[in-house]
C-alpha atoms as a PDB file:
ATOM      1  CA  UNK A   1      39.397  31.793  90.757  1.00  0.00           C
ATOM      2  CA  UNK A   2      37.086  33.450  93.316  1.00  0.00           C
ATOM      3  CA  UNK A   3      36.628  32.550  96.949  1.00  0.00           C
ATOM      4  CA  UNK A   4      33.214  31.252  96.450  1.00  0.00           C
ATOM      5  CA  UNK A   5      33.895  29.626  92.522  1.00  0.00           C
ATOM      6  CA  UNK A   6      33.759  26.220  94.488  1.00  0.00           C
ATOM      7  CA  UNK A   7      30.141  27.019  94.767  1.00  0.00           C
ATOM      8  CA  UNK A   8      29.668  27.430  91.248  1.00  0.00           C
ATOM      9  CA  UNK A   9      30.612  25.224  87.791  1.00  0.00           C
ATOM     10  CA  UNK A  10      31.873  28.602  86.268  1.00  0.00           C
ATOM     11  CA  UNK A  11      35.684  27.063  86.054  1.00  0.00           C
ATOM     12  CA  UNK A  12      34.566  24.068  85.093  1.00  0.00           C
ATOM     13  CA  UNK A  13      32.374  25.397  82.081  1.00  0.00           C
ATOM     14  CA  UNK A  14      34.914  27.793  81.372  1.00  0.00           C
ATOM     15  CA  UNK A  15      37.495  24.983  80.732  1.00  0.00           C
ATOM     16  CA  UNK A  16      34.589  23.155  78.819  1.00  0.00           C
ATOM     17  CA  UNK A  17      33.943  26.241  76.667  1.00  0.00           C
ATOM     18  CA  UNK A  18      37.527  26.551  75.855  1.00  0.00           C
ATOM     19  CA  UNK A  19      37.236  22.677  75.156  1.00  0.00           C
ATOM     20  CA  UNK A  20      34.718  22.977  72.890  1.00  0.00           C
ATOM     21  CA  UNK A  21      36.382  26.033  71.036  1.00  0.00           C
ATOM     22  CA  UNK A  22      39.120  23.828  70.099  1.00  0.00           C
ATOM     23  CA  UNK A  23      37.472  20.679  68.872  1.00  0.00           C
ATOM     24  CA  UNK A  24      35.042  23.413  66.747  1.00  0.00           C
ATOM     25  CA  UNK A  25      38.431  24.774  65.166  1.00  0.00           C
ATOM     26  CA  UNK A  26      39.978  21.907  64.850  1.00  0.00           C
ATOM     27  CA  UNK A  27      36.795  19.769  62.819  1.00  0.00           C
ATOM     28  CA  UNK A  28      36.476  23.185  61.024  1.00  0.00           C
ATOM     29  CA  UNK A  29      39.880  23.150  60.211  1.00  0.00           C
ATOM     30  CA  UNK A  30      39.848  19.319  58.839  1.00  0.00           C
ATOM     31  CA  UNK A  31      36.553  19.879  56.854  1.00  0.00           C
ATOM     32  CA  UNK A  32      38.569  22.088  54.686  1.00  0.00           C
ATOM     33  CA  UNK A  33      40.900  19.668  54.137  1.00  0.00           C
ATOM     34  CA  UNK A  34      38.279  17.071  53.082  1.00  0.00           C
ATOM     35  CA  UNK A  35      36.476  19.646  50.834  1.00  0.00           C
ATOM     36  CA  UNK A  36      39.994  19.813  49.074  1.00  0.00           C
ATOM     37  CA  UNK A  37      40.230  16.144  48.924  1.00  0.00           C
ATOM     38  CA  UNK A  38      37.347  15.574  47.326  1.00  0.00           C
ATOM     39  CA  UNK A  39      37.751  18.674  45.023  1.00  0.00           C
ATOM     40  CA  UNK A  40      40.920  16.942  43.897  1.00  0.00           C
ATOM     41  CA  UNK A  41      39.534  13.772  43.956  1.00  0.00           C
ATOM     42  CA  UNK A  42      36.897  15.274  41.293  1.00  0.00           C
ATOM     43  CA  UNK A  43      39.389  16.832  39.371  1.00  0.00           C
ATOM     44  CA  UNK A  44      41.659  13.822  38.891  1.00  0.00           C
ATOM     45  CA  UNK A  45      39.063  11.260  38.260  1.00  0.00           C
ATOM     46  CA  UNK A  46      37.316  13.658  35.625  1.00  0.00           C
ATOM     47  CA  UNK A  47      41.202  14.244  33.716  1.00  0.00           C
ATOM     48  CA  UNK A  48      40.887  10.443  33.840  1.00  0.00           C
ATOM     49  CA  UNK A  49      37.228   9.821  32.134  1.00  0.00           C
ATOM     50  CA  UNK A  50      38.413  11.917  29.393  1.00  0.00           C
ATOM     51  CA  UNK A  51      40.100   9.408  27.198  1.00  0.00           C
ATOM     52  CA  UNK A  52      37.285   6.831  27.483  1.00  0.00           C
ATOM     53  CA  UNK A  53      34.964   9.819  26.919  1.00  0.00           C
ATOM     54  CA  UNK A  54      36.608  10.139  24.007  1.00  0.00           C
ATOM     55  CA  UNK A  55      37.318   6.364  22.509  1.00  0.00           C
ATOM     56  CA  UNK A  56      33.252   5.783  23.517  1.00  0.00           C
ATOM     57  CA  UNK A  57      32.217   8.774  21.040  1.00  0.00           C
ATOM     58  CA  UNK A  58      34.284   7.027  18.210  1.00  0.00           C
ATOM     59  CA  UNK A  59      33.394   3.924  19.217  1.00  0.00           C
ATOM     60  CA  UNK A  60      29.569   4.978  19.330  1.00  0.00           C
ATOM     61  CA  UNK A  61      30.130   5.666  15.613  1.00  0.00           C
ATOM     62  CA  UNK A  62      31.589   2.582  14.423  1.00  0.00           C
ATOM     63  CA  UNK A  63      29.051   0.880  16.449  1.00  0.00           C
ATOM     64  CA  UNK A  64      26.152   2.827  14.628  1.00  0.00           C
ATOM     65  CA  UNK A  65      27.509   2.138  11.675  1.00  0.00           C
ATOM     66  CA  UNK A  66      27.326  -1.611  12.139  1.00  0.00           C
ATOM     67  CA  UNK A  67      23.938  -1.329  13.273  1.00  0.00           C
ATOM     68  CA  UNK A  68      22.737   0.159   9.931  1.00  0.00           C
ATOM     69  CA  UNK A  69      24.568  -2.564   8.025  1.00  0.00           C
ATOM     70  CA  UNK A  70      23.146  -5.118   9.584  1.00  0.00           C
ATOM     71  CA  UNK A  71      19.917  -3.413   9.644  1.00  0.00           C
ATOM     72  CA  UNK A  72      19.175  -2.520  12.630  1.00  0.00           C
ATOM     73  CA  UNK A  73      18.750   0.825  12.745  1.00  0.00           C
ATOM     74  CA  UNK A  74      15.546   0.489   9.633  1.00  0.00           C
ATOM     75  CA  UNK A  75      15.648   1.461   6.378  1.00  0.00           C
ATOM     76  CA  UNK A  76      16.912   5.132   6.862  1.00  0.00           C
ATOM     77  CA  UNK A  77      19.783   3.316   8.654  1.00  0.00           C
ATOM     78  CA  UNK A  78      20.150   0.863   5.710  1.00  0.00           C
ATOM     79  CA  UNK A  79      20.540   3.446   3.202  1.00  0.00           C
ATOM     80  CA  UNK A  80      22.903   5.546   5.216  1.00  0.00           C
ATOM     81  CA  UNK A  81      25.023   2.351   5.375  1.00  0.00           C
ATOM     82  CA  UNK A  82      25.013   1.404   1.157  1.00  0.00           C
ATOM     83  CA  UNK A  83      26.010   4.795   0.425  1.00  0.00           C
ATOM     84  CA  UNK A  84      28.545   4.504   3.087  1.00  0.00           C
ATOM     85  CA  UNK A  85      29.622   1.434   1.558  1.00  0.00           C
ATOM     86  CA  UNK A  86      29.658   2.684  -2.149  1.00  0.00           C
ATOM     87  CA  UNK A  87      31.256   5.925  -1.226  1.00  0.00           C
ATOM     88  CA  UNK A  88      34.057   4.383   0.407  1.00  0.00           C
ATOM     89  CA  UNK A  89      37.177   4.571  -1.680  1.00  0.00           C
ATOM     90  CA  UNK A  90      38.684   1.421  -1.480  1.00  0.00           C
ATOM     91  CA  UNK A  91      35.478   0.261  -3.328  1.00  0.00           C
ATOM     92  CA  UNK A  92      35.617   2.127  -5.720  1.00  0.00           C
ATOM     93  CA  UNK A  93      39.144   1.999  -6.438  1.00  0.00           C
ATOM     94  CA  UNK A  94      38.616  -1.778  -6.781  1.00  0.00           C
ATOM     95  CA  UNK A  95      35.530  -1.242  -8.987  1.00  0.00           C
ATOM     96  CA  UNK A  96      37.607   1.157 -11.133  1.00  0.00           C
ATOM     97  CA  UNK A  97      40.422  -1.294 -12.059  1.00  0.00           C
ATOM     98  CA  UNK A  98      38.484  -4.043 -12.329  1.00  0.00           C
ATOM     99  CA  UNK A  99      36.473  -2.401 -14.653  1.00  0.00           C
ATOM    100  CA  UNK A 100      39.277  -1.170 -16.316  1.00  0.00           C
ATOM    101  CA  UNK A 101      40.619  -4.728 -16.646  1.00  0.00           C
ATOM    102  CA  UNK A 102      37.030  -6.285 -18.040  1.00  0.00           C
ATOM    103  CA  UNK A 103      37.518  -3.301 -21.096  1.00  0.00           C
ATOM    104  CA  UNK A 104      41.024  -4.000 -21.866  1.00  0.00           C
ATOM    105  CA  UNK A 105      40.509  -8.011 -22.262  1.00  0.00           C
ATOM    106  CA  UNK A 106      37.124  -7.434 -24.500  1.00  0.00           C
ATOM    107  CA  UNK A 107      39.238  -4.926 -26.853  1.00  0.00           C
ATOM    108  CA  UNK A 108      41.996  -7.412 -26.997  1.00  0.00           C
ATOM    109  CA  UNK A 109      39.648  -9.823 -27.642  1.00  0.00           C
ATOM    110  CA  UNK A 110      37.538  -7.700 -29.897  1.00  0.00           C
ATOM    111  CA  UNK A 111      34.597  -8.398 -28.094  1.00  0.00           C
ATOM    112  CA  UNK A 112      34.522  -4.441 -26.344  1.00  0.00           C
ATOM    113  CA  UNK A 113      30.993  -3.692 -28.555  1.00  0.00           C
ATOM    114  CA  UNK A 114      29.367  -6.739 -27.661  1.00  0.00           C
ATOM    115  CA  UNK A 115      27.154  -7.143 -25.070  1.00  0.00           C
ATOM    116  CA  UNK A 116      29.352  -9.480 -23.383  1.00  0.00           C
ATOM    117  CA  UNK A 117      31.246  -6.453 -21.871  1.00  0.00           C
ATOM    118  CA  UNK A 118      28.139  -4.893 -19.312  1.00  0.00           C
ATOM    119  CA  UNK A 119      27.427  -8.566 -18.787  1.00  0.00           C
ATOM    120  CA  UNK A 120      30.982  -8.873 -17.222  1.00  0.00           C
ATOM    121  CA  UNK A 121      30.795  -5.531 -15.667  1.00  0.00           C
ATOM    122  CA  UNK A 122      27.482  -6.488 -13.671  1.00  0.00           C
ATOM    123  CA  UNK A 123      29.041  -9.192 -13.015  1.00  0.00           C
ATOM    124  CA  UNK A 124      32.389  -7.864 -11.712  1.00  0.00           C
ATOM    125  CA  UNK A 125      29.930  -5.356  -9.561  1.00  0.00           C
ATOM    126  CA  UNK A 126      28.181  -7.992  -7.641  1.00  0.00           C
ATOM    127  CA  UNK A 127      31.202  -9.693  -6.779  1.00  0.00           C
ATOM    128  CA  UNK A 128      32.748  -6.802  -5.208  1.00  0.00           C
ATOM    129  CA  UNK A 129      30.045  -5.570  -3.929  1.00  0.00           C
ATOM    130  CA  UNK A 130      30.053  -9.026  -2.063  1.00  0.00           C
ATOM    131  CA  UNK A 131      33.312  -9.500  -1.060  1.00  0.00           C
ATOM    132  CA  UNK A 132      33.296  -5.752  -0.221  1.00  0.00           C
ATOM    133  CA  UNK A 133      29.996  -5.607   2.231  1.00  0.00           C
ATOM    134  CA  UNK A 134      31.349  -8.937   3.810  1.00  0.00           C
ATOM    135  CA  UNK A 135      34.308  -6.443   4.490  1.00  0.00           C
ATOM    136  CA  UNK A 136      32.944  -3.915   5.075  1.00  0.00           C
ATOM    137  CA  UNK A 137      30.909  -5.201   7.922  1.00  0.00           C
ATOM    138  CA  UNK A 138      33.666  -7.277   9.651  1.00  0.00           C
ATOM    139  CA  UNK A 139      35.719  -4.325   9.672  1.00  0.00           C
ATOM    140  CA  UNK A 140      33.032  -2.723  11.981  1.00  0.00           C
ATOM    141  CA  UNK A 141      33.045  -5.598  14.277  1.00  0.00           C
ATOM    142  CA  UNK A 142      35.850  -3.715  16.446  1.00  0.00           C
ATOM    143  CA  UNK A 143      34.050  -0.746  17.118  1.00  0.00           C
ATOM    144  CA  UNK A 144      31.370  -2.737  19.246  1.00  0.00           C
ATOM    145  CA  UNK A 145      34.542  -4.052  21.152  1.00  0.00           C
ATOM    146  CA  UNK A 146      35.650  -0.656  21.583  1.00  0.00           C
ATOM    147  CA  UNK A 147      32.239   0.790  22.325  1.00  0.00           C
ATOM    148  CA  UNK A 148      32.309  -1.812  25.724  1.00  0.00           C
ATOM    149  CA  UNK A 149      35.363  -1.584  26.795  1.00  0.00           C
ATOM    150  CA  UNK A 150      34.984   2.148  26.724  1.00  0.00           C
ATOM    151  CA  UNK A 151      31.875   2.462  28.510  1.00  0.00           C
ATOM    152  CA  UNK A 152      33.690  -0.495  30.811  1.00  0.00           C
ATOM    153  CA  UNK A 153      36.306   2.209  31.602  1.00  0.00           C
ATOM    154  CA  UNK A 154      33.440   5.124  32.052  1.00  0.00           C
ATOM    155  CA  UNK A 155      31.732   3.100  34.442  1.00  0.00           C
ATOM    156  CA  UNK A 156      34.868   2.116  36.418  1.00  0.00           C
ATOM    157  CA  UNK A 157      36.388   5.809  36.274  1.00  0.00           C
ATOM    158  CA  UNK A 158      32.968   6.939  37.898  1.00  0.00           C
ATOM    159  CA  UNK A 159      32.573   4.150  40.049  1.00  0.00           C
ATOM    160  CA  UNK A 160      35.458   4.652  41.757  1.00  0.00           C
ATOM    161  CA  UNK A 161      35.374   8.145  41.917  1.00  0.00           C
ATOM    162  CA  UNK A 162      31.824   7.182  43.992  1.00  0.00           C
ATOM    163  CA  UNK A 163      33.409   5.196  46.588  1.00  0.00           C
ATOM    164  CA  UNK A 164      36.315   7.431  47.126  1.00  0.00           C
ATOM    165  CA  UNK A 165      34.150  10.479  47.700  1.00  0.00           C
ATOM    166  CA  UNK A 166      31.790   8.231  49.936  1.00  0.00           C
ATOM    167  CA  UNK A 167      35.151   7.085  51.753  1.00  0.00           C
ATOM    168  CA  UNK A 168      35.758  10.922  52.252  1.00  0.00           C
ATOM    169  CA  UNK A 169      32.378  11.542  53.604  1.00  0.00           C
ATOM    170  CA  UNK A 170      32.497   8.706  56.209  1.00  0.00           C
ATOM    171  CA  UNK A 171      35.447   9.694  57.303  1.00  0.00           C
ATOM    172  CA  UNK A 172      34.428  13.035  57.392  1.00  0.00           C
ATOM    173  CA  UNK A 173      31.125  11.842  59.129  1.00  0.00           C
ATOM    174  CA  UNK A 174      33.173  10.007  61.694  1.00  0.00           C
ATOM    175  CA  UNK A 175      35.241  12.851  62.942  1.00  0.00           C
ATOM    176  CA  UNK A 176      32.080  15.112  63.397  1.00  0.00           C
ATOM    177  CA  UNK A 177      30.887  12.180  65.239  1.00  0.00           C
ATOM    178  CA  UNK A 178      34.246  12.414  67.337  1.00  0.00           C
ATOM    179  CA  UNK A 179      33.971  16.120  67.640  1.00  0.00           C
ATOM    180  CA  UNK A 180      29.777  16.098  68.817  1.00  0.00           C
ATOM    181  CA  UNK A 181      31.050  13.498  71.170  1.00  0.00           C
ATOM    182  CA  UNK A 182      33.947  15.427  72.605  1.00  0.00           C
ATOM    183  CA  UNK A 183      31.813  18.447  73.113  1.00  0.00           C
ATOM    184  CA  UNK A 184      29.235  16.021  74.737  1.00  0.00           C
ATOM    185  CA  UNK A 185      31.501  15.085  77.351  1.00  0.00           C
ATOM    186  CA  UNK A 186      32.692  18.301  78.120  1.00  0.00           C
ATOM    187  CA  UNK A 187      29.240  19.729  78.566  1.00  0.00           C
ATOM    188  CA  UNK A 188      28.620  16.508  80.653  1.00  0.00           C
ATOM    189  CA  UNK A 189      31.826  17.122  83.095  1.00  0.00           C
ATOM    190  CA  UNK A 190      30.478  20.740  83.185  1.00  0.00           C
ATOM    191  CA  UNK A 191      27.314  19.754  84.641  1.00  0.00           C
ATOM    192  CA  UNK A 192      28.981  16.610  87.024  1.00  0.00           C
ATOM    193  CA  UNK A 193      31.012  19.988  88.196  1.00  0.00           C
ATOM    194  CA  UNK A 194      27.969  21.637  89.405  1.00  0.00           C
ATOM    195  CA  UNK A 195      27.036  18.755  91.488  1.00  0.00           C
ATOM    196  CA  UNK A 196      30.105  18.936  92.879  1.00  0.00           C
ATOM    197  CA  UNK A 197      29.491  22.502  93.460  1.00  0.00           C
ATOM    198  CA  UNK A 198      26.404  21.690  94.970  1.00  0.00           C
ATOM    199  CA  UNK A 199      28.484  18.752  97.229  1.00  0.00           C
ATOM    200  CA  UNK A 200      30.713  22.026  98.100  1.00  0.00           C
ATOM    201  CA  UNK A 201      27.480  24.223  99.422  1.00  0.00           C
ATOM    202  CA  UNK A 202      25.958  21.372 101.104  1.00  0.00           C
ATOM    203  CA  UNK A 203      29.345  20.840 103.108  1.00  0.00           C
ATOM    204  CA  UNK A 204      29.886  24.555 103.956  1.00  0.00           C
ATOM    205  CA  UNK A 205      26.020  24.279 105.118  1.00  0.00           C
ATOM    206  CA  UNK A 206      26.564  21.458 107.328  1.00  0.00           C
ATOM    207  CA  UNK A 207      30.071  22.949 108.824  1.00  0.00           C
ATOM    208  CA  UNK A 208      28.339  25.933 109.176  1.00  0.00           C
ATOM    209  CA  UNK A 209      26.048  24.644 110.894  1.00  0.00           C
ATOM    210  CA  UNK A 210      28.659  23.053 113.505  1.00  0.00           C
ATOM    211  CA  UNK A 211      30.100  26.783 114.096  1.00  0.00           C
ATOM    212  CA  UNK A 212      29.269  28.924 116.915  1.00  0.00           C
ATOM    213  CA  UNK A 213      26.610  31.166 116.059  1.00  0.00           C
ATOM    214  CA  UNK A 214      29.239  34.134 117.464  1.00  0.00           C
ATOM    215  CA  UNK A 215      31.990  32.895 115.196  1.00  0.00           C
ATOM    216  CA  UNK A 216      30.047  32.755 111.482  1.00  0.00           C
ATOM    217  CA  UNK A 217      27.059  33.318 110.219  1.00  0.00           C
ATOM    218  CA  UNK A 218      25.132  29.878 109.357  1.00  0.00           C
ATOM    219  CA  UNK A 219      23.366  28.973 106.409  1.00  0.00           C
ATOM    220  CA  UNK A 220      19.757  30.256 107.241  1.00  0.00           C
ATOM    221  CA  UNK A 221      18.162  30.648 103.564  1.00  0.00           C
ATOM    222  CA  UNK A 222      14.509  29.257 103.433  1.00  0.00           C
ATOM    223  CA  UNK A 223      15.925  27.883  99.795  1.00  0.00           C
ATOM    224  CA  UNK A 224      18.034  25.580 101.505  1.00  0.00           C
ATOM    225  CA  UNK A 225      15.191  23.926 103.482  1.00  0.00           C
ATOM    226  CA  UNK A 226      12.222  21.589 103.506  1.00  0.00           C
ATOM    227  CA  UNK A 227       9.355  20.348 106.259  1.00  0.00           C
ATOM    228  CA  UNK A 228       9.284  24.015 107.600  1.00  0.00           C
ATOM    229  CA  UNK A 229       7.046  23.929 110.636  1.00  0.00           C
ATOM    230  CA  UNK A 230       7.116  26.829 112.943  1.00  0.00           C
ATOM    231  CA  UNK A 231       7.515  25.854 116.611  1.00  0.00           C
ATOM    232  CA  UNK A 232       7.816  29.059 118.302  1.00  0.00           C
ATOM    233  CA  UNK A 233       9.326  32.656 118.449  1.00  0.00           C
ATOM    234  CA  UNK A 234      12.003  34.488 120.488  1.00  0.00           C
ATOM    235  CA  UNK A 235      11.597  37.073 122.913  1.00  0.00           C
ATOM    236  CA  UNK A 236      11.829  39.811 120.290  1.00  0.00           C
ATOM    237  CA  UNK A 237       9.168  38.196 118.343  1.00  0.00           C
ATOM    238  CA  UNK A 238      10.841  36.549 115.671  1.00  0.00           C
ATOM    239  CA  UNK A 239       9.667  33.343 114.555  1.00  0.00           C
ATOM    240  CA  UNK A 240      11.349  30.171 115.071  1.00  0.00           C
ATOM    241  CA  UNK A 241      11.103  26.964 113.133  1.00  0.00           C
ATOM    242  CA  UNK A 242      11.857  23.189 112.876  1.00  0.00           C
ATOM    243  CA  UNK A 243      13.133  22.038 109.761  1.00  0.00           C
ATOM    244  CA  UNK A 244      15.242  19.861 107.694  1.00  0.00           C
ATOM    245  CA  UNK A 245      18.046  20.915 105.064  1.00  0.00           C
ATOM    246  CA  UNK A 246      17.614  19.251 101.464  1.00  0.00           C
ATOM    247  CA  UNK A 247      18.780  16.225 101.489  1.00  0.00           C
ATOM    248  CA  UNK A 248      19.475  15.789 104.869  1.00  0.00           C
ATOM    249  CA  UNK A 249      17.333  13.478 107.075  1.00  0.00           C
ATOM    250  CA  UNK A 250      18.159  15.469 110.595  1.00  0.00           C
ATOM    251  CA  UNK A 251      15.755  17.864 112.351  1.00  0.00           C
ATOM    252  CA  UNK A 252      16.837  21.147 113.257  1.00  0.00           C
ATOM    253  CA  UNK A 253      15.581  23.950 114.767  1.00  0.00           C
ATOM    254  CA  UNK A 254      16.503  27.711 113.810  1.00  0.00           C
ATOM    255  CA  UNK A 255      15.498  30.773 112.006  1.00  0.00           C
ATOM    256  CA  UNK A 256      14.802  31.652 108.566  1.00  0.00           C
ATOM    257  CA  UNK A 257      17.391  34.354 107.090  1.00  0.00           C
ATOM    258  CA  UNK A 258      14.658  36.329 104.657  1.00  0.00           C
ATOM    259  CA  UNK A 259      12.468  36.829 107.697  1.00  0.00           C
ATOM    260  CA  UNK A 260      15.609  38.155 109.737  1.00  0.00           C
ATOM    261  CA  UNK A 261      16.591  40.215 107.061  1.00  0.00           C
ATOM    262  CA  UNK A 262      13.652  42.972 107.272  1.00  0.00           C
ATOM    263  CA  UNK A 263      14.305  43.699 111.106  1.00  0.00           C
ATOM    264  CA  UNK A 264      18.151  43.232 111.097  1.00  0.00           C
ATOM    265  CA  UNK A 265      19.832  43.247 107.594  1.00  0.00           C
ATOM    266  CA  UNK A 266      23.370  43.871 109.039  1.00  0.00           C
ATOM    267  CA  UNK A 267      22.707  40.297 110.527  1.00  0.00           C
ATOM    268  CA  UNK A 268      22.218  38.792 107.052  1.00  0.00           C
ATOM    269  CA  UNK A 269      25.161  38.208 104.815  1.00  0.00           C
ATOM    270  CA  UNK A 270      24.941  36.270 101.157  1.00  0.00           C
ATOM    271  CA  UNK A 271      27.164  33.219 100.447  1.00  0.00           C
ATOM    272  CA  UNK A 272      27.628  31.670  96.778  1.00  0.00           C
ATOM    273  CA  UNK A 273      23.776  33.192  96.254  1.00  0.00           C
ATOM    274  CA  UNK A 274      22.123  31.747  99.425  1.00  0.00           C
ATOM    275  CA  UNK A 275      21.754  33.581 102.356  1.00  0.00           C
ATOM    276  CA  UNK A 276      23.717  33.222 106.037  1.00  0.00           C
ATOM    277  CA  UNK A 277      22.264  34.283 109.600  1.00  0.00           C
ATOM    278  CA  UNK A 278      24.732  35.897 112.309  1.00  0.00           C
ATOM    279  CA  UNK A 279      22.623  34.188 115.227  1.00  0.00           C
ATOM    280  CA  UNK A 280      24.514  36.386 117.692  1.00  0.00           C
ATOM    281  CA  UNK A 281      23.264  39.859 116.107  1.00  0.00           C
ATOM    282  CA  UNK A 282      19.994  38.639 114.577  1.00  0.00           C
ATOM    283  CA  UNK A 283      19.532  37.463 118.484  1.00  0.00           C
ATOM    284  CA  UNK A 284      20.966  39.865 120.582  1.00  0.00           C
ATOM    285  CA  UNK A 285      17.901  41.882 121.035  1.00  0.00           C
ATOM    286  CA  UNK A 286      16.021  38.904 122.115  1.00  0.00           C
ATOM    287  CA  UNK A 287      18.340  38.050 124.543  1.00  0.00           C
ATOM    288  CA  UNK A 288      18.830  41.589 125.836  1.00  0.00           C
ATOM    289  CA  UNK A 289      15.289  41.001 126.716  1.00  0.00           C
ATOM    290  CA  UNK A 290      15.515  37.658 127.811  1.00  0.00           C
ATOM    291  CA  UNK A 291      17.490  38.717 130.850  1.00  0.00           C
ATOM    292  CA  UNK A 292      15.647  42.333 131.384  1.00  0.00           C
ATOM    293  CA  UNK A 293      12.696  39.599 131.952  1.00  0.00           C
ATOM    294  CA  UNK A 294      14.559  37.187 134.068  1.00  0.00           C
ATOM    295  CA  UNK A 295      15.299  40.411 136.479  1.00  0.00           C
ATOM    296  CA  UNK A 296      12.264  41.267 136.631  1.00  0.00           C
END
């Protein structure tokens, strides 16, 4: 710390910047560890939508199927679902020994030429093929089941997987609200430091001004003043004035240090950036006169 850092807010910001390094680091430092979270929370809850992913395609299927059965997916549909029906083996394993059956009663009857034989084959056709499509439908009754509960499980896989990323992000979202704020207050006690540096000129002005002019200079800087009025010069010509320091409601009378400083620089010294008068050098010459006059 320098002699005149009370002056200044350079500690102060210093400390601040330092304060603000750390709370940078540190939110940097946890946004990794939320990008990881929700990279795992990605991961897990897509190893998790597999399965349904997977029972909804099969599902779809069976559910497809149904829907040309019943004839809702038009005629296209409708055809894909008779040969379907026809092709399926357990039909026509029943068709075969049935048939087989109708033959082997008409040739043990002797009635195998006749045409009561294809009348009792039709017949055995239609009634399979109507227990059979009865069957055949309610056994693709489950799939629509399936197909829901499936897309059920999709939904709640992803929503889930929604509100735990959105709980990362708030929470995320709240500690770079934490972290602007901190930073926010640091630059704030930065800046309540420079009024106190300000408090700390203002005081060495006005105990400056309490000195002897022969012990320290006094703060003479034209900066440092309002309601200038000149009232007057010295013996040696230089120009004296009535003013009033900033903020400060008393009169006073003196001279103004950038004026002294082009006839007597060694009389002018600089203090935290403003400048201080030695009133006994800057002075001496008008006095010298002062009592070469009074002699005469």
């Amino acid at each position: 710390m320098g002699i005149f850092d009370i002056f200044t807010n350079k500690n102060a910001q210093d400390a601040a910047n330092a304060q603000i390094a750390g709370i940078q680091t540190g939110y940097g430092d946890l946004s990794t560890q939320f990008n990881q979270g929700r990279d795992a929370l990605t991961s897990n809850y897509t190893a998790a939508l597999q399965p349904y992913l997977q029972n909804y395609t099969t599902a779809q299927s069976g559910t497809t199927a149904l829907g040309n059965a019943l004839g809702l997916n038009g005629p296209q549909g409708n055809a894909d679902a008779t040969a379907a029906f026809w092709n399926n083996p357990a039909i026509k394993s029943q068709l075969d020994i049935g048939s087989e059956n109708v033959l082997r009663h008409q040739a043990a009857t002797g009635q195998l030429a006749s045409g009561k034989t294809n009348v009792d084959l039709q017949n055995l056709g239609q009634q399979t093929a109507a227990q059979g499509w009865g069957n055949y439908v309610q056994s693709l009754q489950p799939f629509l089941g399936a197909s829901n509960a499936a897309a059920g499980g999709i939904a709640g896989v992803d929503t889930g997987l929604g509100s735990s990323l959105n709980a990362n992000r708030m929470m995320q979202g709240n500690a770079a609200y934490g972290a602007q704020t901190s930073i926010g207050n640091a630059n704030a006690n930065a800046d309540l430091a420079k009024n106190a540096a300000d408090q700390n000129i203002w005081g060495a002005i006005m105990n400056g001004a309490k000195l002897a002019t022969s012990v320290a200079p006094m703060f003479s800087d034209e900066r440092l003043k309002e309601d200038i009025e000149p009232v007057g010069e010295l013996y040696d010509g230089s120009n004296v004035y009535r003013y009033r320091y900033k903020g400060d409601a008393t009169p006073r009378i003196g001279l103004m240090a950038q004026e002294v400083e082009k006839v007597r620089p060694d009389a002018v010294t600089e203090i935290a950036g403003y400048k201080a008068v030695d009133y006994g050098r800057a002075t001496e010459y008008a006095a010298s006169l002062a009592k070469f006059l009074e002699a005469a």
